[in-house]
Protein backbone atom coordinates (compact mmCIF):
# COMPACT_ATOMS: atom_id res chain seq x y z
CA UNK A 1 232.39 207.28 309.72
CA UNK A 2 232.44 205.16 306.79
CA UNK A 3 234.83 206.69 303.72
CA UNK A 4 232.92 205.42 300.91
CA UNK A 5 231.83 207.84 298.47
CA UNK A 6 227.73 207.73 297.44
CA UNK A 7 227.34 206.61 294.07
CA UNK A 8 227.12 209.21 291.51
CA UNK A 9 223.73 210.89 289.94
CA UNK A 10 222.28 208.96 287.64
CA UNK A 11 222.65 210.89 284.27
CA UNK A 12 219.61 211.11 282.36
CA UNK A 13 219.92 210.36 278.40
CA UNK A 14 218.77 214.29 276.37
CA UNK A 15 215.23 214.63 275.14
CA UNK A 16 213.59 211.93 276.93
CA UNK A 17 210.17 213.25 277.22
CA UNK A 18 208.29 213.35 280.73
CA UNK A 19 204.96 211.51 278.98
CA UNK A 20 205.05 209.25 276.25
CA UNK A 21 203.47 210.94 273.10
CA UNK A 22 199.65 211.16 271.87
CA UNK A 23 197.04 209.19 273.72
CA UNK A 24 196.32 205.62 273.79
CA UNK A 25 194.74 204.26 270.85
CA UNK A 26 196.03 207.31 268.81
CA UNK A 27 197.78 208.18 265.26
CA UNK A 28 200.83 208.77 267.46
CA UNK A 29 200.13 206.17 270.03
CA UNK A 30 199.81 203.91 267.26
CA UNK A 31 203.25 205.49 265.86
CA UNK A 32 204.73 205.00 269.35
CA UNK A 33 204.29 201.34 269.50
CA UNK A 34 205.12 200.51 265.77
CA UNK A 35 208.58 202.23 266.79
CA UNK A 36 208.67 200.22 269.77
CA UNK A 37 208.53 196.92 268.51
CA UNK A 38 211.16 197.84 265.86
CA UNK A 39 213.56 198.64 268.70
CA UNK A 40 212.88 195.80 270.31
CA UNK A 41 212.70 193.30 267.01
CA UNK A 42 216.52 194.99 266.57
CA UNK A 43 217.84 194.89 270.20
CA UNK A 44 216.59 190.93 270.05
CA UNK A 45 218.27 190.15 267.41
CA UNK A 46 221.74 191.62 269.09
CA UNK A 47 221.00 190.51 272.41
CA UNK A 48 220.89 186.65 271.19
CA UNK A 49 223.57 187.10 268.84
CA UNK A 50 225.98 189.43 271.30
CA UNK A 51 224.70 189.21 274.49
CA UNK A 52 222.90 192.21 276.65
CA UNK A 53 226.18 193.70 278.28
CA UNK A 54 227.78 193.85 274.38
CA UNK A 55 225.29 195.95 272.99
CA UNK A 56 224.59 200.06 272.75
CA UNK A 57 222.29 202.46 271.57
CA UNK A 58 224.44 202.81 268.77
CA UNK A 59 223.96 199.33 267.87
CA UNK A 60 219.99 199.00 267.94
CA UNK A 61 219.13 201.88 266.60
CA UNK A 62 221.45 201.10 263.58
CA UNK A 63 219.83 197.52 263.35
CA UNK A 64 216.18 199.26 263.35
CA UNK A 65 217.21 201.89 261.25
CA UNK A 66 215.92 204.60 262.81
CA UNK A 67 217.77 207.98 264.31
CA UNK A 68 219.28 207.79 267.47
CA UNK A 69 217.06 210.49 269.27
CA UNK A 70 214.15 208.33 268.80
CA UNK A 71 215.31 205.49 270.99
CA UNK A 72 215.59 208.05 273.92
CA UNK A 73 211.66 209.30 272.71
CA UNK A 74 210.32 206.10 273.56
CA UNK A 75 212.62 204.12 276.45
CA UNK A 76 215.34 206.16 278.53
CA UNK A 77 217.51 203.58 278.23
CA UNK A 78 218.80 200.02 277.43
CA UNK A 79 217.36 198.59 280.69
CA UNK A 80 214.05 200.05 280.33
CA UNK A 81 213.97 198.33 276.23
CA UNK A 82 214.86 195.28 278.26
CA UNK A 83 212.00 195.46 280.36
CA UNK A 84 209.59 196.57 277.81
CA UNK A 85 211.16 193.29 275.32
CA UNK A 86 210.53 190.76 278.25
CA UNK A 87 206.79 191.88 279.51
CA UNK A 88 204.58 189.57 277.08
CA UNK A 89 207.12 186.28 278.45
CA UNK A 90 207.04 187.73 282.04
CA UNK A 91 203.08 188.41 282.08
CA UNK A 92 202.68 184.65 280.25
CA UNK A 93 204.76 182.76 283.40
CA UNK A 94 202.61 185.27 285.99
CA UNK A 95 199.27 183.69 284.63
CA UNK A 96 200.68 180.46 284.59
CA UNK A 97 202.45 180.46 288.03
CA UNK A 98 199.07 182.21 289.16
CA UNK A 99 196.57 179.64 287.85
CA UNK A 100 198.97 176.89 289.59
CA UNK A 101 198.39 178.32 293.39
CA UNK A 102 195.01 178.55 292.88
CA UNK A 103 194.29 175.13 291.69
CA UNK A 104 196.89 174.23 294.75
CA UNK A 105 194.32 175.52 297.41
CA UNK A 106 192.02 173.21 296.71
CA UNK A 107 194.06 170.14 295.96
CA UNK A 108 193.88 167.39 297.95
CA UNK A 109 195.47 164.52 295.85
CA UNK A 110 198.59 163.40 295.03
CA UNK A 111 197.09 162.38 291.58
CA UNK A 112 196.04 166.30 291.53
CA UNK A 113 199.17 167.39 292.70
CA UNK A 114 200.93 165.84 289.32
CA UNK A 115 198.19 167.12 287.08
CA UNK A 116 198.49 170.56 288.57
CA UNK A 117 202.11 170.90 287.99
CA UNK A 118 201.79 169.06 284.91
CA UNK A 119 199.43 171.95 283.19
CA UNK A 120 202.32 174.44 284.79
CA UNK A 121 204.63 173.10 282.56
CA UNK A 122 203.09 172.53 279.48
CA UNK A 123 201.97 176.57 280.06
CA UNK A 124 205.61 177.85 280.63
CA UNK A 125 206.32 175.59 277.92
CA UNK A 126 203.97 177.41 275.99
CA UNK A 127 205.42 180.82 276.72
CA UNK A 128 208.53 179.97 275.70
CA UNK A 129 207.40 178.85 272.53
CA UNK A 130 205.45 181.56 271.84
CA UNK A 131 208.35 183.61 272.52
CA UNK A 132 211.51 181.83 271.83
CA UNK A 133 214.06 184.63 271.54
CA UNK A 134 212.59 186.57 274.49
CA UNK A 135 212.87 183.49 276.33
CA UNK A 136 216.70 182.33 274.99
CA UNK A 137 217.42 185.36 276.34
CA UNK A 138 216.05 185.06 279.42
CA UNK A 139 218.17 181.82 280.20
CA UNK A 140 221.40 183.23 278.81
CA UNK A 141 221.27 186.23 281.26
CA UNK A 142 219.30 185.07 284.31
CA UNK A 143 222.27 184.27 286.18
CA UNK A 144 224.74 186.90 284.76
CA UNK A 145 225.75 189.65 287.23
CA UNK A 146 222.15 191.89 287.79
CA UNK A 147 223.38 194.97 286.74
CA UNK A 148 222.44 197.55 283.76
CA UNK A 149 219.79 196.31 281.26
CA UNK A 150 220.01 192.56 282.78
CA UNK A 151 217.99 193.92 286.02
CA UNK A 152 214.70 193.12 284.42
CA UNK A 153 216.03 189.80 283.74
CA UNK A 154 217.44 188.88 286.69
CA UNK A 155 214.55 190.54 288.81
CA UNK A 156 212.06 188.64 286.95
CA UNK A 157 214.19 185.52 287.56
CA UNK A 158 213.88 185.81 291.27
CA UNK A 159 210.09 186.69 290.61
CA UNK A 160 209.74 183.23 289.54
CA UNK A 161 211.93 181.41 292.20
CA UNK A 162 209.99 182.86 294.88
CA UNK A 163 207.05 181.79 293.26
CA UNK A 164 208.21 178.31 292.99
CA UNK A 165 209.15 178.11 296.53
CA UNK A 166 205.63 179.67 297.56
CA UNK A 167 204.15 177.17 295.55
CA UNK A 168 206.28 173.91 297.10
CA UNK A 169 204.63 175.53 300.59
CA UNK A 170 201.51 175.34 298.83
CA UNK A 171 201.54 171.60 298.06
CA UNK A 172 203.29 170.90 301.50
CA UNK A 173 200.79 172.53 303.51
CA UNK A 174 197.99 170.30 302.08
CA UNK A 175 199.72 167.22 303.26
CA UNK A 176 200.73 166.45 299.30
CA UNK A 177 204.75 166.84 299.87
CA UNK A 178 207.33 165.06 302.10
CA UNK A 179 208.26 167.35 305.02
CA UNK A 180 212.08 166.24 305.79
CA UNK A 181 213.56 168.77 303.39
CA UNK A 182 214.64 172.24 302.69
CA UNK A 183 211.65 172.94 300.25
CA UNK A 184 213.84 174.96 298.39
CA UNK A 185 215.89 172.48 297.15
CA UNK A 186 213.17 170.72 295.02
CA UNK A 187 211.92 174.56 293.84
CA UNK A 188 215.32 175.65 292.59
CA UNK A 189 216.05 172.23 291.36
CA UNK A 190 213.24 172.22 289.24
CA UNK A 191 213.50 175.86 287.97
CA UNK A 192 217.09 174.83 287.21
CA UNK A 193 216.35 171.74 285.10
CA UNK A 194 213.27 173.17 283.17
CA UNK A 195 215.72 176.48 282.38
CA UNK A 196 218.28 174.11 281.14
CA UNK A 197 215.67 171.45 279.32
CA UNK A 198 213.97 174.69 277.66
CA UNK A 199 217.07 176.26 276.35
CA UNK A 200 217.94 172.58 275.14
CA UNK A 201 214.88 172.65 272.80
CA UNK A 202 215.06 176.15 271.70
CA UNK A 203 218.69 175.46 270.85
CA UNK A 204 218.21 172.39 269.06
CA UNK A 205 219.36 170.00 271.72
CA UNK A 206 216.22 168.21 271.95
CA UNK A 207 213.94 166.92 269.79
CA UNK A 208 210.38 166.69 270.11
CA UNK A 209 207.80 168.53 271.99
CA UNK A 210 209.19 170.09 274.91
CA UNK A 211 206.07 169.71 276.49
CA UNK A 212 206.48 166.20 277.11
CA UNK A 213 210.18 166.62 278.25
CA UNK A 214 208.93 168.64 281.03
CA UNK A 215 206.02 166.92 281.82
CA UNK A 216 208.29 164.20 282.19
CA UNK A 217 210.27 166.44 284.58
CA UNK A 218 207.49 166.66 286.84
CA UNK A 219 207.50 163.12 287.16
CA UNK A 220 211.11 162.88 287.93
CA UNK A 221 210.72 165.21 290.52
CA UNK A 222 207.54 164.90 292.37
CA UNK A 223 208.48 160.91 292.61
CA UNK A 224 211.53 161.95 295.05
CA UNK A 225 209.06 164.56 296.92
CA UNK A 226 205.85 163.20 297.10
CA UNK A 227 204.08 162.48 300.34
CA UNK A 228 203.92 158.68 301.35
């Protein structure tokens, strides 16, 4: 029989309410979210400056100004803020990452092929404009050990590496990609070299639009992979 101990309860923060308060579209719905987004504007701000694992309760709640018994009103925790921060970049790469596979099925072109991953990266691109802390963030502490309040990170991280994979299948199943290769390899290669051109814009590395930069990514890439 194995000696290791189970992992202890997990111990619930006091006064964290079973339903979230008022209905939606409500005074106190409305009071809900407005309290929301000032935990999150404050745990942004110390998450880019600190990092995730650096920061407590203490901390945000201090930055927003508001008492500490109201964080646990609204989140139960760090991790759960985390996840709440990161849904508008995560729902923004699902649409895109969506609208890619379905113009896959019916692509039958190598001249498609580029334009379809093309308008995938100008619309990640997009995302991460349109939300350039949330997605600094995201780049920082993809990779970083997946525990605590990084699990939304990291989970949404291998959210969109099996997507990329799924969609290499995609393209390779319609004749469009070379067929000698682990098809992960050109996936997770490109992931890796957007993530790093991305956080080269948003930290001032690069100039210019960074919607050309990965356009010209695609390039790069699909000329290695492309079906002869």
């Amino acid at each position: 029989m194995s000696s290791r101990k189970p992992p202890p309860p997990r111990v619930e923060p006091p006064n964290v309410p079973r339903e979230r308060p008022g209905p939606a579209g409500g005074r106190r719905d409305a009071n809900r979210r407005r309290r929301l987004a000032e935990l999150c504007a404050a745990a942004e701000e110390l998450f880019l400056a600190e990092g995730i694992a650096a920061v407590t309760v203490d901390q945000i709640v201090a930055r927003a100004g508001v008492a500490k018994g109201s964080f646990y009103r609204y989140v139960r925790d760090t991790e759960e803020l985390v996840a709440t921060m990161i849904q508008p970049l995560a729902d923004a790469m699902r649409a895109a990452i969506t609208c890619a596979h379905a113009a896959l099925e019916s692509a039958d072109a190598a001249a498609t092929l580029t334009a379809i991953y093309r308008d995938l990266a100008a619309q990640l691109a997009d995302a991460a404009l349109a939300h350039p802390g949330l997605t600094t963030i995201y780049l920082q502490e993809a990779r970083a050990p997946r525990v605590g309040p990084r699990r939304p990170i990291c989970a949404l991280s291998d959210e969109v590496e099996r997507a990329a994979v799924t969609l290499t299948r995609a393209a390779r199943d319609h004749g469009l990609l070379r067929t000698d290769y682990d098809l992960r390899v050109s996936a997770l290669a490109a992931i890796g070299a957007a993530d790093r051109i991305l956080f080269a814009h948003l930290s001032d590395e690069f100039s210019g639009d960074p919607r050309d930069t990965v356009t010209d990514l695609v390039s790069v890439i699909l000329d290695g992979v492309r079906s002869r």
